[in-house]
Protein backbone atom coordinates (compact mmCIF):
# COMPACT_ATOMS: atom_id res chain seq x y z
CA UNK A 1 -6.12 15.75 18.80
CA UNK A 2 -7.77 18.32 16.53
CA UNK A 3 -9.25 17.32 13.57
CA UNK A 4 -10.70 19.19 10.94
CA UNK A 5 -13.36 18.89 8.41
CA UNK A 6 -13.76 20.61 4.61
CA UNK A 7 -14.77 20.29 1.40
CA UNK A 8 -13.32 18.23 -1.36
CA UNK A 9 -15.75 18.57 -4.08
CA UNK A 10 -18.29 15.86 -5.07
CA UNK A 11 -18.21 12.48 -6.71
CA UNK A 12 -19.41 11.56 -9.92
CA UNK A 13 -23.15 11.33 -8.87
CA UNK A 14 -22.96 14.36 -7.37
CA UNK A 15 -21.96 12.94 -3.63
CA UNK A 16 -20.43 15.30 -1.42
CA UNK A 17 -16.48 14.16 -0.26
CA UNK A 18 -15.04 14.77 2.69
CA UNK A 19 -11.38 15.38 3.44
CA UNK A 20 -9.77 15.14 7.40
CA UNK A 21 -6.72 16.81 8.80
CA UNK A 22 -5.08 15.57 11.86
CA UNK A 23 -1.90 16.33 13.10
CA UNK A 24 0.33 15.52 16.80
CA UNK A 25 2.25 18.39 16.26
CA UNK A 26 4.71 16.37 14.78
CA UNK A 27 3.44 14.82 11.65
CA UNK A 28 -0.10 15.61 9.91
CA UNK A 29 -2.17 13.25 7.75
CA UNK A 30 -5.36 14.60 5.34
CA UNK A 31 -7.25 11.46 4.10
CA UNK A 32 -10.75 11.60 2.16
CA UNK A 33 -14.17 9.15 2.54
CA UNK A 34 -13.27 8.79 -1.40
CA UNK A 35 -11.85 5.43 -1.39
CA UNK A 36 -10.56 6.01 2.24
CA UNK A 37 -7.36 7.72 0.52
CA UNK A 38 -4.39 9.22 2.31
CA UNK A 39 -3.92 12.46 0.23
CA UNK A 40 -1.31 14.19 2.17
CA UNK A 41 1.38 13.52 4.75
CA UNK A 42 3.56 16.09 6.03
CA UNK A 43 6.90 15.10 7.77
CA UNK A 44 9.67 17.80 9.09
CA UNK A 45 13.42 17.09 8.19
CA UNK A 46 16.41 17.49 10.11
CA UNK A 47 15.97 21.43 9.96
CA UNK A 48 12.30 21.49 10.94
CA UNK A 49 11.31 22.01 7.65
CA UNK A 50 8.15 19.71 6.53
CA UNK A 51 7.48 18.70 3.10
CA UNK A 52 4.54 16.12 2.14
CA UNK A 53 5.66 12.54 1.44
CA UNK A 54 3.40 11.04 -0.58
CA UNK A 55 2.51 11.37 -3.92
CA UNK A 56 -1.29 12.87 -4.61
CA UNK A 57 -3.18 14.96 -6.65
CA UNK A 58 -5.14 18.61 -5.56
CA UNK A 59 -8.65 17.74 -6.79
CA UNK A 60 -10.87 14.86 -6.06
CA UNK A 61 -11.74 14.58 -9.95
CA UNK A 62 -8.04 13.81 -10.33
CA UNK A 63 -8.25 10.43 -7.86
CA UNK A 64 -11.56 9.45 -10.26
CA UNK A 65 -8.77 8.17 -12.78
CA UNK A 66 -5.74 7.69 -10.50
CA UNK A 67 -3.92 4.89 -12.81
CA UNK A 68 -0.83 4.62 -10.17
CA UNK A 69 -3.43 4.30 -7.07
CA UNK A 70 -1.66 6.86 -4.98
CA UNK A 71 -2.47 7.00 -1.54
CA UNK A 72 -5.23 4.02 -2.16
CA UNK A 73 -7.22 1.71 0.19
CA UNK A 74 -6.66 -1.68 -2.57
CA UNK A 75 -9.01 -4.26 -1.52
CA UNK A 76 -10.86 -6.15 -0.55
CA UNK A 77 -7.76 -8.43 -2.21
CA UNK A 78 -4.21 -6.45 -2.82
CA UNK A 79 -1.67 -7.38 -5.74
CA UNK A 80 -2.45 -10.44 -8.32
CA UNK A 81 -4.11 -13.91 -8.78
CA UNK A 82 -3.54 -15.89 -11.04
CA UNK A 83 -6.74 -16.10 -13.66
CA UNK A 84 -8.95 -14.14 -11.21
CA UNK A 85 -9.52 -17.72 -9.65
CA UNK A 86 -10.12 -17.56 -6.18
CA UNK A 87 -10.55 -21.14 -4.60
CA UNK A 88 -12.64 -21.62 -0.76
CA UNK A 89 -13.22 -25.00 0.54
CA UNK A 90 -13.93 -26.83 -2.84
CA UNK A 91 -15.73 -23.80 -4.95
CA UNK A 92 -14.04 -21.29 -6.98
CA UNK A 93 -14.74 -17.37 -6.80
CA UNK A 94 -13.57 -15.95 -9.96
CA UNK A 95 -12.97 -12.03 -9.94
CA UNK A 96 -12.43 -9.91 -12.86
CA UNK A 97 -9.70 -10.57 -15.41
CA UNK A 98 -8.35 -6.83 -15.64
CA UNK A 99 -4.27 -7.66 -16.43
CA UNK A 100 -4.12 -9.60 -19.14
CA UNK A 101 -5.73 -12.82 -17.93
CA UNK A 102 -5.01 -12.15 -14.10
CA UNK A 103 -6.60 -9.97 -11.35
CA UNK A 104 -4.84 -6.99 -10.02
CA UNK A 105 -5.82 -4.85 -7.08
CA UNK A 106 -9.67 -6.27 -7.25
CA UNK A 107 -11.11 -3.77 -9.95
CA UNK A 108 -9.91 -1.05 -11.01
CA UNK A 109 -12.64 0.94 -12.08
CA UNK A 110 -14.97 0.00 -8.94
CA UNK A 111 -12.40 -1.15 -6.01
CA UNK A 112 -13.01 0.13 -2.77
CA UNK A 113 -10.40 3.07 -3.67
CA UNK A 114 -13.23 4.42 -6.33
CA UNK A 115 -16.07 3.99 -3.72
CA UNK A 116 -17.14 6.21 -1.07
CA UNK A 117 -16.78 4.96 2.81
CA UNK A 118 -18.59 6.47 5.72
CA UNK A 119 -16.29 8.75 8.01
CA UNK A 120 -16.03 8.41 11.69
CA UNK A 121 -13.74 10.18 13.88
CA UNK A 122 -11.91 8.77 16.70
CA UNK A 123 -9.71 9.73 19.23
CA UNK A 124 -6.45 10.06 17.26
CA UNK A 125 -7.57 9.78 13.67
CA UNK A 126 -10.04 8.46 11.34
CA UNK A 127 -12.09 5.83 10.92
CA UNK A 128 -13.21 4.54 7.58
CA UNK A 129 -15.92 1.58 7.22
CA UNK A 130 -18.10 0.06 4.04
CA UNK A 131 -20.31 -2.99 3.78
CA UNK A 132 -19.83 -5.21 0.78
CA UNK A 133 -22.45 -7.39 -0.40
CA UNK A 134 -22.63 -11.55 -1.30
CA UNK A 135 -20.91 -12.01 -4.24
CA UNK A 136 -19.48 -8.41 -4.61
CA UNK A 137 -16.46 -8.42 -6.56
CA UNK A 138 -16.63 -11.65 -7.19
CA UNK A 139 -16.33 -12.84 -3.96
CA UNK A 140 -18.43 -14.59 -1.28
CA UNK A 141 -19.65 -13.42 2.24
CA UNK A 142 -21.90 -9.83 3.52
CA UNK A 143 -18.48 -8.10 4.59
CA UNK A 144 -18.17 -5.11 7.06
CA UNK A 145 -14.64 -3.73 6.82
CA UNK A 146 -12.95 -0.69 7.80
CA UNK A 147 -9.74 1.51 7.87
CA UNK A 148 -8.34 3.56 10.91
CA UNK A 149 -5.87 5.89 9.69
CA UNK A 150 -4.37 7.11 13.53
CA UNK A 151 -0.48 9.37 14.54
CA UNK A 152 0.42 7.37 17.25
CA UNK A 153 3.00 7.84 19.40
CA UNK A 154 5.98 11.07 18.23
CA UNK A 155 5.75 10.55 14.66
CA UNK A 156 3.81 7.44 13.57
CA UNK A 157 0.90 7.19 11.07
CA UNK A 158 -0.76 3.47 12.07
CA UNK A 159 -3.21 2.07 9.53
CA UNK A 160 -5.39 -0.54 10.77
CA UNK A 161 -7.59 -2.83 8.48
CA UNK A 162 -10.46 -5.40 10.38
CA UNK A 163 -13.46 -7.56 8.41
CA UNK A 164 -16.19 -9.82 9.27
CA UNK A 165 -17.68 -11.95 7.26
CA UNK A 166 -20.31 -14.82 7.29
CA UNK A 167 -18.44 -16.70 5.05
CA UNK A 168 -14.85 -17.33 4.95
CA UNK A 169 -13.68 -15.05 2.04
CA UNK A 170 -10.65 -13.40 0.98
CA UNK A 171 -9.16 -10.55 3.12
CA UNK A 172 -6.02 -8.88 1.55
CA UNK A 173 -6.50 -5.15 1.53
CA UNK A 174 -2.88 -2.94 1.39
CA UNK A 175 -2.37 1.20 1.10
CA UNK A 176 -0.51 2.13 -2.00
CA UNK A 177 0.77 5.55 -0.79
CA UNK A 178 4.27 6.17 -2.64
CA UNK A 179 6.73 7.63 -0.71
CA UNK A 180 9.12 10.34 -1.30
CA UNK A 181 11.00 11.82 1.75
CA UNK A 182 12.39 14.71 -0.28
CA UNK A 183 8.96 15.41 -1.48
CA UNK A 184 10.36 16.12 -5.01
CA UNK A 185 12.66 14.32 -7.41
CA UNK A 186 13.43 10.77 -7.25
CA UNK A 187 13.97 8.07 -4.70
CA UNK A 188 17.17 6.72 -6.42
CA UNK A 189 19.27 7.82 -3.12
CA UNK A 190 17.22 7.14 -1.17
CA UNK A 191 18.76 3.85 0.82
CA UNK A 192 16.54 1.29 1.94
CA UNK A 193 17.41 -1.52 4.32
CA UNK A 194 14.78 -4.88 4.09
CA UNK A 195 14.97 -7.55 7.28
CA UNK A 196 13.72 -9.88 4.81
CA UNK A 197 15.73 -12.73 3.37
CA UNK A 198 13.41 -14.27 0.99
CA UNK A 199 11.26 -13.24 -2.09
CA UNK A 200 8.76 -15.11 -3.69
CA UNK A 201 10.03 -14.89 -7.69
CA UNK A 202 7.53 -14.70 -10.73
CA UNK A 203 7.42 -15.29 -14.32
CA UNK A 204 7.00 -12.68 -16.69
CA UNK A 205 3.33 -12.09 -15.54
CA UNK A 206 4.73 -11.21 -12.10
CA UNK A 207 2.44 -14.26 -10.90
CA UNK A 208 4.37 -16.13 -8.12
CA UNK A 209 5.67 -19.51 -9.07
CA UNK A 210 5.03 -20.73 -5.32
CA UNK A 211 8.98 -20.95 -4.49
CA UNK A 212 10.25 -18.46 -1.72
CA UNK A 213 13.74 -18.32 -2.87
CA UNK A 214 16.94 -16.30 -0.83
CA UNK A 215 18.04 -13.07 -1.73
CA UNK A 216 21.75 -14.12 -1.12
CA UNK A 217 24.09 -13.09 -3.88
CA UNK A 218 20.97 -11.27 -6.06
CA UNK A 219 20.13 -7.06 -6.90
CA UNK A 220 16.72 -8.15 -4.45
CA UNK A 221 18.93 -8.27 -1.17
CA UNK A 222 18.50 -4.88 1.09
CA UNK A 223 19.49 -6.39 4.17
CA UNK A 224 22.90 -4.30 4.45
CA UNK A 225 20.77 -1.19 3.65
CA UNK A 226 21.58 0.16 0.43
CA UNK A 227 20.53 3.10 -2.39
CA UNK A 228 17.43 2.64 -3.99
CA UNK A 229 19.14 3.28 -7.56
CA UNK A 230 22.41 0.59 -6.85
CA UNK A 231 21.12 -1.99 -8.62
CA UNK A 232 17.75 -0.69 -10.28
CA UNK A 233 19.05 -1.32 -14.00
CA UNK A 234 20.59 -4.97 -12.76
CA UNK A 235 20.23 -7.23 -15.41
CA UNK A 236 18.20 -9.73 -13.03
CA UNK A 237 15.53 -10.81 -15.76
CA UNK A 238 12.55 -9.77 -12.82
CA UNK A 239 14.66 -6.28 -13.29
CA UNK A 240 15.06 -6.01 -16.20
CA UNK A 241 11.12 -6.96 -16.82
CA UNK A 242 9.28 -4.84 -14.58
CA UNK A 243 11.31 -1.56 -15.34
CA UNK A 244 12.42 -2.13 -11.63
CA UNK A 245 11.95 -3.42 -8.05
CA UNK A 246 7.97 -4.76 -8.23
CA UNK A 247 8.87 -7.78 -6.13
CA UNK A 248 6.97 -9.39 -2.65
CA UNK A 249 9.42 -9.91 -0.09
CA UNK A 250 8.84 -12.82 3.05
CA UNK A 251 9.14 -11.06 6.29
CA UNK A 252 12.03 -12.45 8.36
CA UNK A 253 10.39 -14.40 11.59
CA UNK A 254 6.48 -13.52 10.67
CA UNK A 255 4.41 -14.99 13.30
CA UNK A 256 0.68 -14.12 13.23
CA UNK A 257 -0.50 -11.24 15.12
CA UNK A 258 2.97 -10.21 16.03
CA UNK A 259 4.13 -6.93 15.03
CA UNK A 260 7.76 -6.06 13.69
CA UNK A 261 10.29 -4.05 12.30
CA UNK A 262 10.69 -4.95 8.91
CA UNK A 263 11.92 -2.05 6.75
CA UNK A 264 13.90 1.44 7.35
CA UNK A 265 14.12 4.08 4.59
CA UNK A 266 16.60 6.60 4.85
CA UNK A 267 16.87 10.23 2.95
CA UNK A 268 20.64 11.57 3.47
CA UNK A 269 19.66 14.96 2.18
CA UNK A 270 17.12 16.05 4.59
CA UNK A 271 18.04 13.50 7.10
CA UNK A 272 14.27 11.98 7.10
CA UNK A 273 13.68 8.46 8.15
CA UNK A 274 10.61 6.26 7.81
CA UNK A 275 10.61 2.66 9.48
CA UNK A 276 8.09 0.06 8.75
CA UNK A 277 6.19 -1.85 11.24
CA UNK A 278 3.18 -4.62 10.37
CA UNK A 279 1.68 -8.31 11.62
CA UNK A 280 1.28 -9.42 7.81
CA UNK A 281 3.97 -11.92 6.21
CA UNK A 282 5.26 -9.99 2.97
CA UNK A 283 5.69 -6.41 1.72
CA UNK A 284 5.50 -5.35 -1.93
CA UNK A 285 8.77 -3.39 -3.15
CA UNK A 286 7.69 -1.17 -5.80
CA UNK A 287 9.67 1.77 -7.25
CA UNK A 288 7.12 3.85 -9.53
CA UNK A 289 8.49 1.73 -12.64
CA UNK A 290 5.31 2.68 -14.84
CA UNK A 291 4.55 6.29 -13.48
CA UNK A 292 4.59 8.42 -16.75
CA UNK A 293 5.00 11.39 -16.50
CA UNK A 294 2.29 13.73 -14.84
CA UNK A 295 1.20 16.95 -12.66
CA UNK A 296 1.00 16.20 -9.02
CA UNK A 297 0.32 18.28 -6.14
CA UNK A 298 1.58 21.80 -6.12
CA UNK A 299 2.44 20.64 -9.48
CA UNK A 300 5.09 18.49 -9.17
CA UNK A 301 6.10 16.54 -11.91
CA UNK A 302 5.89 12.69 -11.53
CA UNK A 303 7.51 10.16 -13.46
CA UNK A 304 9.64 7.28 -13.48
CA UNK A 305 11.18 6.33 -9.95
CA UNK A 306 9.52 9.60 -8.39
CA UNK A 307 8.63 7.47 -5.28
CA UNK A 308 8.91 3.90 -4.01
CA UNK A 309 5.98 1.88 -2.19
CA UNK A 310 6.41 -0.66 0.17
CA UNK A 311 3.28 -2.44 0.22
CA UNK A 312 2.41 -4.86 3.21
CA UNK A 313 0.04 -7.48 2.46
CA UNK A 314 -0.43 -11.30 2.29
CA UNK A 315 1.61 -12.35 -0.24
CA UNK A 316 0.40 -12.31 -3.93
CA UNK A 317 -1.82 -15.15 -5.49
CA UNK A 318 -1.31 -16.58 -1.80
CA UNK A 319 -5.20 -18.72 -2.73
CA UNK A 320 -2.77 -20.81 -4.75
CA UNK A 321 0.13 -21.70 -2.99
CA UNK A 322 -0.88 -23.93 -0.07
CA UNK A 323 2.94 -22.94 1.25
CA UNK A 324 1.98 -19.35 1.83
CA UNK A 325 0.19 -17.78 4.65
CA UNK A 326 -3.56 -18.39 3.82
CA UNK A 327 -5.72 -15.12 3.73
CA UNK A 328 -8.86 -16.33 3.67
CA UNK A 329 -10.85 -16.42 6.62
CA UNK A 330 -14.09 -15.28 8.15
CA UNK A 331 -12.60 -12.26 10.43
CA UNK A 332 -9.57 -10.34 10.31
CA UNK A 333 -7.21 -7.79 11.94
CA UNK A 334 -3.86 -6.03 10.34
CA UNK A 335 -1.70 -2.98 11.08
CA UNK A 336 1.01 -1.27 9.80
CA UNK A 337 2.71 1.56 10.60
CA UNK A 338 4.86 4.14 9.51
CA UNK A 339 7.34 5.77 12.14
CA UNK A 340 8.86 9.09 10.64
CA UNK A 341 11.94 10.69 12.40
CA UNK A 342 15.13 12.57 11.26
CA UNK A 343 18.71 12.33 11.73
């Protein structure tokens, strides 16, 4: 696989960045060693014509900001806990309080998607790897972690997170690339079909309340496939709340280490498809509710329901629930994929 090499201008300090093109043939990825983002992914439609997928921005200065974390490496911890508390084996970690009086996404000002990661590549992509230190973010243990971004098979982009540690510590990193398959417009046809039966519902804080309830008879159930925009203004109160879907689903039969099928999105005017493949328990539904309006790539205008993300991860404030999958530990392996085709 060919992979090339340029320039995308410097960090703050004056640190040289580094974006990577690879392609099959197929599909072709660009990512960057600033915060190990995915900036572009180009995907052909029924015609042969490709468009990129994923919402980004041309410049590097533009990611310094990047409020909606497009295309970001979140982590070392993904999504929200409750009061930045973060309890291991009788002592409790406490990160920083940066949504209201919870954590989101680590830190958004210094989270590994605003750091730069050395750059390896390997055989079918590119390899991404940092060290954290004791204590960093808020959180114990000298941490080595890294992200493969690799196009696997006809028309798959696999992203593979591991860590070490010498302390158990919390491991919950996700990619928040938003997904268009037009590549313009909205994502309110687009139909999207969930395995999942379960969703773990939250209080106005969109904290988890530690119940996995069924989505039987709610706006939350996808399992018959169905349009993105069907039931986007329900008046569900976790609808009406969060401007739209921003809701961890359960995956249906999670078993660790096993990878499945747990989500197929489907665009019926350029026939693209994109299923969903990972090992972790839940996936994040989130449909761009609070993108305001902006200048993309190409400049494309973003806004409101411009893209939807479907974030796998452990599921959110997890350190508090003693019924959800723990994700603390001292070593760790995850992959998910994204399998493009078109009918």
């Amino acid at each position: 696989m060919d992979i090339t090499r340029e320039n995308f201008g410097t960090t703050k300090d004056g640190s040289p960045i580094t974006a990577f093109t690879f392609s099959n043939g197929t599909i072709k990825a660009r990512v960057c060693d600033y915060g190990a983002i995915l900036l572009n992914l180009w995907v052909p439609d029924r015609a042969g014509n490709v468009a990129d997928v994923v919402c980004g921005y041309d410049t590097a200065e533009e990611y310094f900001a990047n409020p909606c974390n497009f295309g970001a490496t979140i982590g070392p911890s993904a999504n929200r806990i409750a009061g930045g508390e973060v309890p291991i084996d009788g002592v409790s970690y406490h990160m920083v309080k940066n949504e209201g009086e919870n954590n989101l996404h680590t830190d958004a000002d210094a989270g590994l998607h605003k750091v730069m990661w050395a750059a390896e590549e390997i055989a079918d992509g590119v390899r991404f790897s940092i060290e954290l230190s004791d204590g960093q973010y808020g959180l114990p243990g000298e941490r080595k972690m890294s992200v493969s971004y690799r196009i696997v098979g006809e028309g798959g982009l696999r992203i593979e997170y591991d860590c070490s540690s010498d302390k158990k510590t919390l491991f919950n990193p996700t990619n928040h690339s938003y997904f268009n398959l037009k590549g313009a417009g909205d994502v309110l046809g687009h139909v999207l079909t969930l395995s999942s039966g379960a969703y773990t519902p939250v209080s106005d804080d969109l904290i988890p309340n530690g119940r996995i309830a069924p989505v039987d008879g709610t706006a939350f159930d996808f399992r018959e496939g169905k349009a993105i925009g069907d039931d986007i203004k329900s008046e569900n109160p976790m609808i009406q709340g969060a401007l739209g879907f921003d809701l961890n689903y359960a995956v249906y039969g999670y078993l660790a280490g096993k990878e499945q099928k747990i989500a197929t999105v489907k665009e019926p005017e350029s026939g693209r498809v994109m299923e969903v493949y990972t090992d972790l328990p839940g996936v994040q539904l989130y449909t761009a509710n609070y993108v305001d309006e902006k200048t993309g790539k190409g400049g494309e205008p973003y806004g409101q329901y411009c893209a939807l993300c479907l974030e796998t991860q452990y599921f959110p404030d997890s350190v508090h629930h003693k019924n959800f999958v723990s994700p603390l530990s001292e070593s760790c392996h995850t992959a998910t994929e994204y399998r493009f085709s078109a009918e």
